[in-house]
PDB file of N, CA and C in Angstrom:
ATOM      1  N   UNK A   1      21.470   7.879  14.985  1.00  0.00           N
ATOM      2  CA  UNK A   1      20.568   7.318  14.000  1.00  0.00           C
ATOM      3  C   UNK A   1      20.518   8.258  12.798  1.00  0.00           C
ATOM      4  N   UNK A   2      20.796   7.519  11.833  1.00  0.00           N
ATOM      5  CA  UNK A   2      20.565   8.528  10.602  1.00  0.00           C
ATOM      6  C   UNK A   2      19.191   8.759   9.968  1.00  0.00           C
ATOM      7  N   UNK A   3      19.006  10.234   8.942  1.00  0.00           N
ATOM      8  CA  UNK A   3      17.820  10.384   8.914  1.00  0.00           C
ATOM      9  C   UNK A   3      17.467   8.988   7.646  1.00  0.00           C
ATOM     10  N   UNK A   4      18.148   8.196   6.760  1.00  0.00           N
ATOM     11  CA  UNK A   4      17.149   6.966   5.991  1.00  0.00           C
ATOM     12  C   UNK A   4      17.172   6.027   7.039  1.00  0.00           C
ATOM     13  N   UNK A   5      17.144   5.624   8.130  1.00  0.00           N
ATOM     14  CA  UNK A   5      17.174   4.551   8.979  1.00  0.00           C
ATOM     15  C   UNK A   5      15.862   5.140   9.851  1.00  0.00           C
ATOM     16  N   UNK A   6      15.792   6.145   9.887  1.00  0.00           N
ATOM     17  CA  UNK A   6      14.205   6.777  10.110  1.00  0.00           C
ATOM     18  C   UNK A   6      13.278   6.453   9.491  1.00  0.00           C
ATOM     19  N   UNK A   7      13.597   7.465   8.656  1.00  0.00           N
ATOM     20  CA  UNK A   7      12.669   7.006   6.802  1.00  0.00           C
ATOM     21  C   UNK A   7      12.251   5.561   7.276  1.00  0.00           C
ATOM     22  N   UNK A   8      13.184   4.294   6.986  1.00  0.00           N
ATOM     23  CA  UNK A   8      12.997   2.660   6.734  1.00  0.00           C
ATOM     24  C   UNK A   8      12.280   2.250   8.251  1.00  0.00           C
ATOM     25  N   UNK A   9      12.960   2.690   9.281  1.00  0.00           N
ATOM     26  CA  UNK A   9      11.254   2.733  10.450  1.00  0.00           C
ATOM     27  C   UNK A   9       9.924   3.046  10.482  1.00  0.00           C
ATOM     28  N   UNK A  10      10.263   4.213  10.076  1.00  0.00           N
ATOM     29  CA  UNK A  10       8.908   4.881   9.791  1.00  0.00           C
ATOM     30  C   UNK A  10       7.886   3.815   8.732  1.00  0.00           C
ATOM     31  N   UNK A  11       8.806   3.728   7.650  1.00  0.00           N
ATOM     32  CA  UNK A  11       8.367   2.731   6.489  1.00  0.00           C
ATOM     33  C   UNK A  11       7.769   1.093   7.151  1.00  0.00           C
ATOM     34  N   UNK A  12       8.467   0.660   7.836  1.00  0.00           N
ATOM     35  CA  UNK A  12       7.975  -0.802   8.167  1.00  0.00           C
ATOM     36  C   UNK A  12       7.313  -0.319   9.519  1.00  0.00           C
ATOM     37  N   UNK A  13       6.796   0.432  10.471  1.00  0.00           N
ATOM     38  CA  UNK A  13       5.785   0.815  11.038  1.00  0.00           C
ATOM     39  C   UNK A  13       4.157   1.071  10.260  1.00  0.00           C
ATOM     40  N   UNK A  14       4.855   1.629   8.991  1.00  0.00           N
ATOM     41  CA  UNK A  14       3.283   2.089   7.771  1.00  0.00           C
ATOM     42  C   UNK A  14       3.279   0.765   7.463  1.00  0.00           C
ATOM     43  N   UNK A  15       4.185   0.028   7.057  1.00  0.00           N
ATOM     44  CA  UNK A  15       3.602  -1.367   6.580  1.00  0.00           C
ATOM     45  C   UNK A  15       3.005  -2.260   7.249  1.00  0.00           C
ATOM     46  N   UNK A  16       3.407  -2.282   8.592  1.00  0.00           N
ATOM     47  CA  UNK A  16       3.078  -3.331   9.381  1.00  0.00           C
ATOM     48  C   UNK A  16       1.628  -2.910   9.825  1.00  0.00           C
ATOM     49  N   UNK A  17       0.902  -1.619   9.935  1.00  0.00           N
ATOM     50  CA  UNK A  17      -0.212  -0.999  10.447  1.00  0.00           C
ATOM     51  C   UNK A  17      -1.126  -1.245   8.876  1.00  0.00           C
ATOM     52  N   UNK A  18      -0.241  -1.200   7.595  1.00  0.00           N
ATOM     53  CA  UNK A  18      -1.313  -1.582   6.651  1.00  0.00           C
ATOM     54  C   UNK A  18      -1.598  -3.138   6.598  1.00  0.00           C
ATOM     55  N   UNK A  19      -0.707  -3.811   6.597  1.00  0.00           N
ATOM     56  CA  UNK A  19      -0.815  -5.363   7.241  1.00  0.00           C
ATOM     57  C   UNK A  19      -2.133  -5.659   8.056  1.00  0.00           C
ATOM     58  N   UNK A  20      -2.026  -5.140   9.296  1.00  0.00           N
ATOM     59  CA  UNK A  20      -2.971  -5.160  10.118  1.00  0.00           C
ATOM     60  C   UNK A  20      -4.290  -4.773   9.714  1.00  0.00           C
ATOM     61  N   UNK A  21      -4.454  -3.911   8.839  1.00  0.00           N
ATOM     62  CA  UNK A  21      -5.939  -2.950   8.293  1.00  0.00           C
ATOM     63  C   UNK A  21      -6.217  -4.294   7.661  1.00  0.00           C
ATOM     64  N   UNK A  22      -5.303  -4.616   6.494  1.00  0.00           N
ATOM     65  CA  UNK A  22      -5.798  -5.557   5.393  1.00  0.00           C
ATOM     66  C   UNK A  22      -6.321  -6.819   6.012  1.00  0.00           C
ATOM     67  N   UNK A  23      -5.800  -7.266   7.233  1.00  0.00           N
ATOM     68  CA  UNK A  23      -6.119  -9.019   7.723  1.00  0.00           C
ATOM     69  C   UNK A  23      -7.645  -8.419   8.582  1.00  0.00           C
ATOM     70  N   UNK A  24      -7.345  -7.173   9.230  1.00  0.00           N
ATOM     71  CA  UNK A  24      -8.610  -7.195  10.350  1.00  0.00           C
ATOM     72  C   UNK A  24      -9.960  -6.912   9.755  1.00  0.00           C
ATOM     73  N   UNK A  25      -9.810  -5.880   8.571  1.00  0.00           N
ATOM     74  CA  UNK A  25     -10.929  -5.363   7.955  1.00  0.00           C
ATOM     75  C   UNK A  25     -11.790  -6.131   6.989  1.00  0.00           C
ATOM     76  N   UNK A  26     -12.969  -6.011   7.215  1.00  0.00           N
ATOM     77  CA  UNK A  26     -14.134  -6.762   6.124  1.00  0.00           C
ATOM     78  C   UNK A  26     -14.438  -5.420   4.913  1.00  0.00           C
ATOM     79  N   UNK A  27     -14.254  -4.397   5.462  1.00  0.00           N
ATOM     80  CA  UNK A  27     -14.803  -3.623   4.515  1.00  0.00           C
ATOM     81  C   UNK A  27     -13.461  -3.330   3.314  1.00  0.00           C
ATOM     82  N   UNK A  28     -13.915  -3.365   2.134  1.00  0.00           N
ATOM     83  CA  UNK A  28     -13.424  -3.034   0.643  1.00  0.00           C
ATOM     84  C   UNK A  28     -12.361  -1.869   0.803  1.00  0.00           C
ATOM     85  N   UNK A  29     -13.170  -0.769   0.744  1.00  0.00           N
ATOM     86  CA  UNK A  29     -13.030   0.693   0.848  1.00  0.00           C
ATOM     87  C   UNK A  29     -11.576   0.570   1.995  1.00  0.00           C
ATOM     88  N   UNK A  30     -11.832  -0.262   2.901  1.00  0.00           N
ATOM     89  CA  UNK A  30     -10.594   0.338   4.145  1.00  0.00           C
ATOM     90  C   UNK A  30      -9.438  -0.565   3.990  1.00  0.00           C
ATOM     91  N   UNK A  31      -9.832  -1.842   2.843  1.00  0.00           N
ATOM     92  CA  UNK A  31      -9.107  -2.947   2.948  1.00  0.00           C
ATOM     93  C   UNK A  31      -7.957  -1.930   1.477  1.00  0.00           C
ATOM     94  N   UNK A  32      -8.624  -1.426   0.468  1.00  0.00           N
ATOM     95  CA  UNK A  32      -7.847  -0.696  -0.301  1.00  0.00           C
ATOM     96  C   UNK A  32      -6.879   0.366   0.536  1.00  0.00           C
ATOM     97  N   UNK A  33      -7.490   0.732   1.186  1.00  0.00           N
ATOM     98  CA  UNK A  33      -6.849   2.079   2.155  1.00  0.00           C
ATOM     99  C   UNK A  33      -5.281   1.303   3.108  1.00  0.00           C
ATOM    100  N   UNK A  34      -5.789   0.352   3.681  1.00  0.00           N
ATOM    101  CA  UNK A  34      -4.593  -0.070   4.138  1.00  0.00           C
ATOM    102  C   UNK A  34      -3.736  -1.083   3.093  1.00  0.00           C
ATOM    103  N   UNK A  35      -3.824  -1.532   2.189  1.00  0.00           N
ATOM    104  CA  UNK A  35      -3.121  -1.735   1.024  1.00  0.00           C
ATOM    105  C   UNK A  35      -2.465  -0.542   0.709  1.00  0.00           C
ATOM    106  N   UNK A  36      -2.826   0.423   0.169  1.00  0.00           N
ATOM    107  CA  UNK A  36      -2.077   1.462  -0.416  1.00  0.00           C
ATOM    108  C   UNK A  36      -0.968   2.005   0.854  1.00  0.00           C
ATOM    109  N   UNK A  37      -1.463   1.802   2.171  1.00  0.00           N
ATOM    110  CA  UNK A  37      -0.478   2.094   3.256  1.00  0.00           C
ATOM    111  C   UNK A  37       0.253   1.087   3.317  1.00  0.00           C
ATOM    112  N   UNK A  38       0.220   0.241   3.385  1.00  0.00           N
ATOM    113  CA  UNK A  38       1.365  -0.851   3.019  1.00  0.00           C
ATOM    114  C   UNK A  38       2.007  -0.426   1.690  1.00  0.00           C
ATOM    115  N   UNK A  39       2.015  -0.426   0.489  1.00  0.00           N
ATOM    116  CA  UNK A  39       2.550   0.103  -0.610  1.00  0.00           C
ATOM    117  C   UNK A  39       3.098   1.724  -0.213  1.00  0.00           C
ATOM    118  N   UNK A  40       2.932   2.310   0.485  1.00  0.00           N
ATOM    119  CA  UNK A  40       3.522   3.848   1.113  1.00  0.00           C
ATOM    120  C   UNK A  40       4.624   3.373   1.919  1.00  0.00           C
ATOM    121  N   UNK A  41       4.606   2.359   3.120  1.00  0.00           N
ATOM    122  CA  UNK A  41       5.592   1.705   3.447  1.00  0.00           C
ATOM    123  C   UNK A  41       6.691   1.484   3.192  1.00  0.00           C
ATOM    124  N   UNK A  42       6.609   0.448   1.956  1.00  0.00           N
ATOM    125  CA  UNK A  42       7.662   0.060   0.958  1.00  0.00           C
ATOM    126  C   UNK A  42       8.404   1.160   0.773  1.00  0.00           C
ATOM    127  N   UNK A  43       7.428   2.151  -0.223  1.00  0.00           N
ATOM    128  CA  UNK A  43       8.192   2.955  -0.597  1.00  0.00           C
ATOM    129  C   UNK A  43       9.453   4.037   0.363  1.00  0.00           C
ATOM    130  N   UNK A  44       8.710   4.125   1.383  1.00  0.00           N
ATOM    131  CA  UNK A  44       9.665   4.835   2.048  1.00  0.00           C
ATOM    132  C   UNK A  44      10.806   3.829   2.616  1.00  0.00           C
ATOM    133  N   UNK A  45      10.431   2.550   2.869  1.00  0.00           N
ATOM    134  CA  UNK A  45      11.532   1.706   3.383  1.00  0.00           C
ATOM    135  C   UNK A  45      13.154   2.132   2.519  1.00  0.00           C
ATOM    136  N   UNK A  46      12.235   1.669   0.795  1.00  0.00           N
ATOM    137  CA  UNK A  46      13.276   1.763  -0.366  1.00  0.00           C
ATOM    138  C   UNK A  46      13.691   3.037  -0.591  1.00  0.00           C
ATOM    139  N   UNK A  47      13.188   3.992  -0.255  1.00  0.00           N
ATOM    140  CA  UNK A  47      13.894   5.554  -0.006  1.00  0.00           C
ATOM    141  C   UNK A  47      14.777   5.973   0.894  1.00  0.00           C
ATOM    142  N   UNK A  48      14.482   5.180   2.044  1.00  0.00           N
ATOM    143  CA  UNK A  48      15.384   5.265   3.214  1.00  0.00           C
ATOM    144  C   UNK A  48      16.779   4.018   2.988  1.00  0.00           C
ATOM    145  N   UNK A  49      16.566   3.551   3.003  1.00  0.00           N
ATOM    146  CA  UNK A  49      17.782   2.562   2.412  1.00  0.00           C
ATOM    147  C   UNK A  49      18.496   2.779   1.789  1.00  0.00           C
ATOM    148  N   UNK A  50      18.167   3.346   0.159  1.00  0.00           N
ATOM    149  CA  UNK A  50      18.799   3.969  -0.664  1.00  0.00           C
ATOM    150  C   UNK A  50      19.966   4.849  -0.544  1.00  0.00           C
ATOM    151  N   UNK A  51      21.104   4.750   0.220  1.00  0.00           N
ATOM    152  CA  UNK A  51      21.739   6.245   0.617  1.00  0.00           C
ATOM    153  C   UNK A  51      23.142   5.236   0.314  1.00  0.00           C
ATOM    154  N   UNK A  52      23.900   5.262  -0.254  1.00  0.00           N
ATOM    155  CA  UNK A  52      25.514   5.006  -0.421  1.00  0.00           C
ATOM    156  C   UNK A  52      26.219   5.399  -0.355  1.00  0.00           C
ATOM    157  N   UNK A  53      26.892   6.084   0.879  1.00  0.00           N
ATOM    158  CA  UNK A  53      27.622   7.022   0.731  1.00  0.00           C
ATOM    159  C   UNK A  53      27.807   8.503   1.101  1.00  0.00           C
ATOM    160  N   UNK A  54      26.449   8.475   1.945  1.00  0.00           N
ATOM    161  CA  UNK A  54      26.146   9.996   1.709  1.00  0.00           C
ATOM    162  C   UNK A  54      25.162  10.041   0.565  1.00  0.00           C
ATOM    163  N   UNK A  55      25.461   9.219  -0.654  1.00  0.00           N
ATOM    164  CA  UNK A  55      24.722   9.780  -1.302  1.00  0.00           C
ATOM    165  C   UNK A  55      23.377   9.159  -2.161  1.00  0.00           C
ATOM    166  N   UNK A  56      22.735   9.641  -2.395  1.00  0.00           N
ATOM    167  CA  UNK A  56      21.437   8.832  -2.805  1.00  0.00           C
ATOM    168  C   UNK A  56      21.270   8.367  -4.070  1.00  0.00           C
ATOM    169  N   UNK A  57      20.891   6.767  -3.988  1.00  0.00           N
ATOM    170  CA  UNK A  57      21.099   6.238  -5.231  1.00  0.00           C
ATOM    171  C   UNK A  57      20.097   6.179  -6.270  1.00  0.00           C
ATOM    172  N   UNK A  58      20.342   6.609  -7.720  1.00  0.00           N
ATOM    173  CA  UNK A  58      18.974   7.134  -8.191  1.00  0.00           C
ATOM    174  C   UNK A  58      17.990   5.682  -8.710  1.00  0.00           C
ATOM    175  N   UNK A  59      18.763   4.440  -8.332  1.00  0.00           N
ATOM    176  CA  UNK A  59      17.711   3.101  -9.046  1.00  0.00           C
ATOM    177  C   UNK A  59      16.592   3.508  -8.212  1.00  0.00           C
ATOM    178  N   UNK A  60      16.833   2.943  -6.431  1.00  0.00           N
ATOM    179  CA  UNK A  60      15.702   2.725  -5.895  1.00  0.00           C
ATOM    180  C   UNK A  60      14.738   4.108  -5.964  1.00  0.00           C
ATOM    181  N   UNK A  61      15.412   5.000  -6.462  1.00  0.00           N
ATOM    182  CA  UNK A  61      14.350   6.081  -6.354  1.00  0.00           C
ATOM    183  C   UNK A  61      14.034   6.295  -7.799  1.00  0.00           C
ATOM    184  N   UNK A  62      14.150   5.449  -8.653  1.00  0.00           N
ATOM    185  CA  UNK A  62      13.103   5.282  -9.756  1.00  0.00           C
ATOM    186  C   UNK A  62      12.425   3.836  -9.498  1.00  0.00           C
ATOM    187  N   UNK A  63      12.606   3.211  -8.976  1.00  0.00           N
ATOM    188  CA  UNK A  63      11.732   2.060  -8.437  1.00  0.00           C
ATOM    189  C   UNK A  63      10.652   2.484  -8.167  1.00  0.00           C
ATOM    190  N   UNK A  64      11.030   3.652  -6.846  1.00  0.00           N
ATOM    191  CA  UNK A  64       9.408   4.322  -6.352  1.00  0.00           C
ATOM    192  C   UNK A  64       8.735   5.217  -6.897  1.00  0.00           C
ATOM    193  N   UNK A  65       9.375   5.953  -7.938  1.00  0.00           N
ATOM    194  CA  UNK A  65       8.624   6.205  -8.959  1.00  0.00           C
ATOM    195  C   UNK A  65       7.795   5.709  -9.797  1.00  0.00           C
ATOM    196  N   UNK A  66       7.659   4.631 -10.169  1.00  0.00           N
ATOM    197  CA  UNK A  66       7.585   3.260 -11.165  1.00  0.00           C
ATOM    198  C   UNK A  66       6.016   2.901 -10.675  1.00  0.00           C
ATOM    199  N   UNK A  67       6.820   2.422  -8.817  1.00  0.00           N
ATOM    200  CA  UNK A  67       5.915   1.941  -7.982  1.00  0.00           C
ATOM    201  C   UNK A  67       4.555   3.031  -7.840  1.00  0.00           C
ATOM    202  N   UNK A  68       5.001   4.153  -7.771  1.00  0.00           N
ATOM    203  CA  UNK A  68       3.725   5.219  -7.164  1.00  0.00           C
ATOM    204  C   UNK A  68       2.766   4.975  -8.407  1.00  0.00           C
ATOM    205  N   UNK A  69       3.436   5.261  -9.773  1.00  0.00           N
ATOM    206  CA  UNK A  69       2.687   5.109 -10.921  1.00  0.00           C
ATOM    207  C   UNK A  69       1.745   3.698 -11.174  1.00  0.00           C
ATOM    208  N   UNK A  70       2.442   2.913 -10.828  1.00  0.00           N
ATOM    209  CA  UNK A  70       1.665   1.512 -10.411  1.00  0.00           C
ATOM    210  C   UNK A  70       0.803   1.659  -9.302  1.00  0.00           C
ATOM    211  N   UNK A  71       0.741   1.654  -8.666  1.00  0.00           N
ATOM    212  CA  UNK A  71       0.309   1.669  -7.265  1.00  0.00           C
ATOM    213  C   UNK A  71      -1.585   2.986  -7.369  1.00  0.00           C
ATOM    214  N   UNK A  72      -0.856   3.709  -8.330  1.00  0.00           N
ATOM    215  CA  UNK A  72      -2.197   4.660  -8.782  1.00  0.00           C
ATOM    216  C   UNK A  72      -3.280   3.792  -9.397  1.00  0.00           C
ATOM    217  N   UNK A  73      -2.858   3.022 -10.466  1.00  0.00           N
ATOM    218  CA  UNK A  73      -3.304   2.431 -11.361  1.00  0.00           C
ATOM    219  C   UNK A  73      -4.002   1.442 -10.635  1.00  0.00           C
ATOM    220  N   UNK A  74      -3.516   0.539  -9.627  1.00  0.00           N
ATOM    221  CA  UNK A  74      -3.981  -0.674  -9.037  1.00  0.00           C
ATOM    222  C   UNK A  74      -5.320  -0.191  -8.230  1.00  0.00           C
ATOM    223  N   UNK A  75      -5.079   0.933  -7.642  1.00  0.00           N
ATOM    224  CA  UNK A  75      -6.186   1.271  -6.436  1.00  0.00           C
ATOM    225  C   UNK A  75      -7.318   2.199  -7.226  1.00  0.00           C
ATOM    226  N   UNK A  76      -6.762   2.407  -8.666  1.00  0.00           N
ATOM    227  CA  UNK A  76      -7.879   2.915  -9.573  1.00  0.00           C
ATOM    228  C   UNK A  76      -9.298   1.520 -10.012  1.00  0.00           C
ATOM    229  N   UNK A  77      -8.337   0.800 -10.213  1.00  0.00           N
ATOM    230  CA  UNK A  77      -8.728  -0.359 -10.572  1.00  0.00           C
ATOM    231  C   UNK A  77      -9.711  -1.142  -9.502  1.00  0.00           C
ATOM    232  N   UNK A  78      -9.159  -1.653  -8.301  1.00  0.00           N
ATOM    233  CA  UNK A  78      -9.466  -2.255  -7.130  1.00  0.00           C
ATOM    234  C   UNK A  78     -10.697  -1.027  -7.056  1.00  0.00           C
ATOM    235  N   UNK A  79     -10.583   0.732  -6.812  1.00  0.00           N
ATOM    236  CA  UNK A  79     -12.175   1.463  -6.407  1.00  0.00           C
ATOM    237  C   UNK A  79     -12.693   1.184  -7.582  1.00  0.00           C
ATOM    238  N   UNK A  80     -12.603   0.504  -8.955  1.00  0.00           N
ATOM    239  CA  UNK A  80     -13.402   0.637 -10.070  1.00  0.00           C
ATOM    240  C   UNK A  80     -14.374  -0.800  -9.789  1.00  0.00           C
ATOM    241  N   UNK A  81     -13.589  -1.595  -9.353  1.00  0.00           N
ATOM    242  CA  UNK A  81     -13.917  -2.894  -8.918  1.00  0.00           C
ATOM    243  C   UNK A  81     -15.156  -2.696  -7.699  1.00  0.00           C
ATOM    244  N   UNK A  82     -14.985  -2.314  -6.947  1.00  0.00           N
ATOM    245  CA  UNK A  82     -15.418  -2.281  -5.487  1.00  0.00           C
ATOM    246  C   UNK A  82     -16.775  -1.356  -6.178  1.00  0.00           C
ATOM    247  N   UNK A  83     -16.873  -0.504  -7.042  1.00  0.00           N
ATOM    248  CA  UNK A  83     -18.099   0.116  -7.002  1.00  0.00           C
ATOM    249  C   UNK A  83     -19.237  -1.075  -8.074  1.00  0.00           C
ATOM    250  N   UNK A  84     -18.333  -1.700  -8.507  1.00  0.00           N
ATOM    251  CA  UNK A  84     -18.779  -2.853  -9.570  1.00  0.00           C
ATOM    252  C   UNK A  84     -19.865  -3.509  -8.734  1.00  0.00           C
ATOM    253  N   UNK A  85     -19.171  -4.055  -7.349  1.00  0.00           N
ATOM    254  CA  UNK A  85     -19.659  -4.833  -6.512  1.00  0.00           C
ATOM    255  C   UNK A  85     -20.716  -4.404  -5.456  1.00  0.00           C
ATOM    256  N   UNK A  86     -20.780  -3.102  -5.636  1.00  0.00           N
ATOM    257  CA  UNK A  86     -21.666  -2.346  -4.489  1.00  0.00           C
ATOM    258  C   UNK A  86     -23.178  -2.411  -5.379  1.00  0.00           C
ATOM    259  N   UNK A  87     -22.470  -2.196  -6.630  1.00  0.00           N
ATOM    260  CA  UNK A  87     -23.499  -1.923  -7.843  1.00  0.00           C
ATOM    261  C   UNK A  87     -24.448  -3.368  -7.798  1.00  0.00           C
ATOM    262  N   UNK A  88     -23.740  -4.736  -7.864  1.00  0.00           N
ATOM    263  CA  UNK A  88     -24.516  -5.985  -8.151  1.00  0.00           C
ATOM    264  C   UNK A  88     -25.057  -6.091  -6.812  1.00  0.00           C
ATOM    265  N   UNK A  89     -24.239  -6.230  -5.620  1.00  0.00           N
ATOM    266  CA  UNK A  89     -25.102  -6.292  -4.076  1.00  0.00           C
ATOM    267  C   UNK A  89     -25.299  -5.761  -3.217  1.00  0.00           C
ATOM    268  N   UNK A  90     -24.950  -4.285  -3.092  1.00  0.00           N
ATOM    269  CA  UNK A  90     -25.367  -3.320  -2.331  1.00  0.00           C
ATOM    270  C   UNK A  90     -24.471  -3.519  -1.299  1.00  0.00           C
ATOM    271  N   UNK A  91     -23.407  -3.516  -1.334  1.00  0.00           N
ATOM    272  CA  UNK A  91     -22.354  -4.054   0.171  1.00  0.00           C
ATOM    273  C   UNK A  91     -21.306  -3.400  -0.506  1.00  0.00           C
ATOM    274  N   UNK A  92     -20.090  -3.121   0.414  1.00  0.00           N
ATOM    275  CA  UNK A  92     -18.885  -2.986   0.455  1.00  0.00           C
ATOM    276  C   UNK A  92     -18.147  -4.263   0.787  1.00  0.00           C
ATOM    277  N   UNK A  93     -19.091  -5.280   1.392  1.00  0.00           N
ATOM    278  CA  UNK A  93     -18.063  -7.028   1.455  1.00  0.00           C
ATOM    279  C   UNK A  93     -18.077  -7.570   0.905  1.00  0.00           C
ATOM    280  N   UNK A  94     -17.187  -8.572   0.814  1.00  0.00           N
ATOM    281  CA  UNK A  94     -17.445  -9.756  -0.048  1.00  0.00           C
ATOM    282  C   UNK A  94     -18.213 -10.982   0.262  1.00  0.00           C
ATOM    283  N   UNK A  95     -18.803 -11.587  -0.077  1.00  0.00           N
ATOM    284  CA  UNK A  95     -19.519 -12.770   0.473  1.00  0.00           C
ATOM    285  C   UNK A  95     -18.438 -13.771   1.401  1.00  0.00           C
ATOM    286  N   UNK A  96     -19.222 -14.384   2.216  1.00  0.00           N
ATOM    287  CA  UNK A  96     -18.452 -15.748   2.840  1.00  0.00           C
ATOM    288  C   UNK A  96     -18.275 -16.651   1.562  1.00  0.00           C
ATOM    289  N   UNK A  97     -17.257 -17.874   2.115  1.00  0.00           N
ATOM    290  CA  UNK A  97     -16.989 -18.977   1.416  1.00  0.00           C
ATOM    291  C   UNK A  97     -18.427 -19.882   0.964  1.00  0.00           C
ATOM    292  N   UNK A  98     -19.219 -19.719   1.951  1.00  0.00           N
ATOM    293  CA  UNK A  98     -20.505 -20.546   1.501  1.00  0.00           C
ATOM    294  C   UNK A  98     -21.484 -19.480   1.134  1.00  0.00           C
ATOM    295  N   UNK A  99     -21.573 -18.456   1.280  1.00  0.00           N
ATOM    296  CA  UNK A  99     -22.639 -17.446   0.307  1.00  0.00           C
ATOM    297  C   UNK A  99     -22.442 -17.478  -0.963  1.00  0.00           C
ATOM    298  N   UNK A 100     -23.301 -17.399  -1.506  1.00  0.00           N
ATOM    299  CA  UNK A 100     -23.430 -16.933  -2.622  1.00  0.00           C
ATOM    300  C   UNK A 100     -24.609 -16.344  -3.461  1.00  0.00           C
TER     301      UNK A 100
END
């Protein structure tokens, strides 16, 4: 087994466990947390993959560069959001379909 075929295990193990956070969790705070582990995932999937040759190809590893820089921005956004919402109802959840 080579070491990016690790890497890309390792990677869709983090994704599939952030998968799981995001569907099981009600709370905000943990639902961001396993999002960003899913997005850590990826990235290592596309790091581990990346290898042609022996040698490493520099797209996908400006992809995840790109991505990390994105990926900052989104979960800046999403905790800017989430304190928005703590602020109007005192919760970390979101309402049901019929609350309001």
């Amino acid at each position: 087994m080579s070491t990016g075929l690790i890497f890309a295990c390792g990677g869709a193990i983090l994704f599939a466990m952030g998968v799981a956070g995001v569907i099981l969790h009600d709370h905000l705070l943990r639902r961001i947390l396993a999002f960003n582990l899913m997005g850590s995932g990826v990235f290592l999937v596309l790091i581990g993959l990346a290898q042609r040759g022996g040698a490493p190809d520099p797209v996908p590893q400006a992809m995840v560069l790109t991505g990390i820089v994105v990926a900052v921005a989104a979960t800046a956004l999403a905790l800017t959001l989430t304190r928005r919402l703590f602020a109007l109802t005192g919760g970390y959840t979101l309402p049901k379909d019929g609350d309001e």
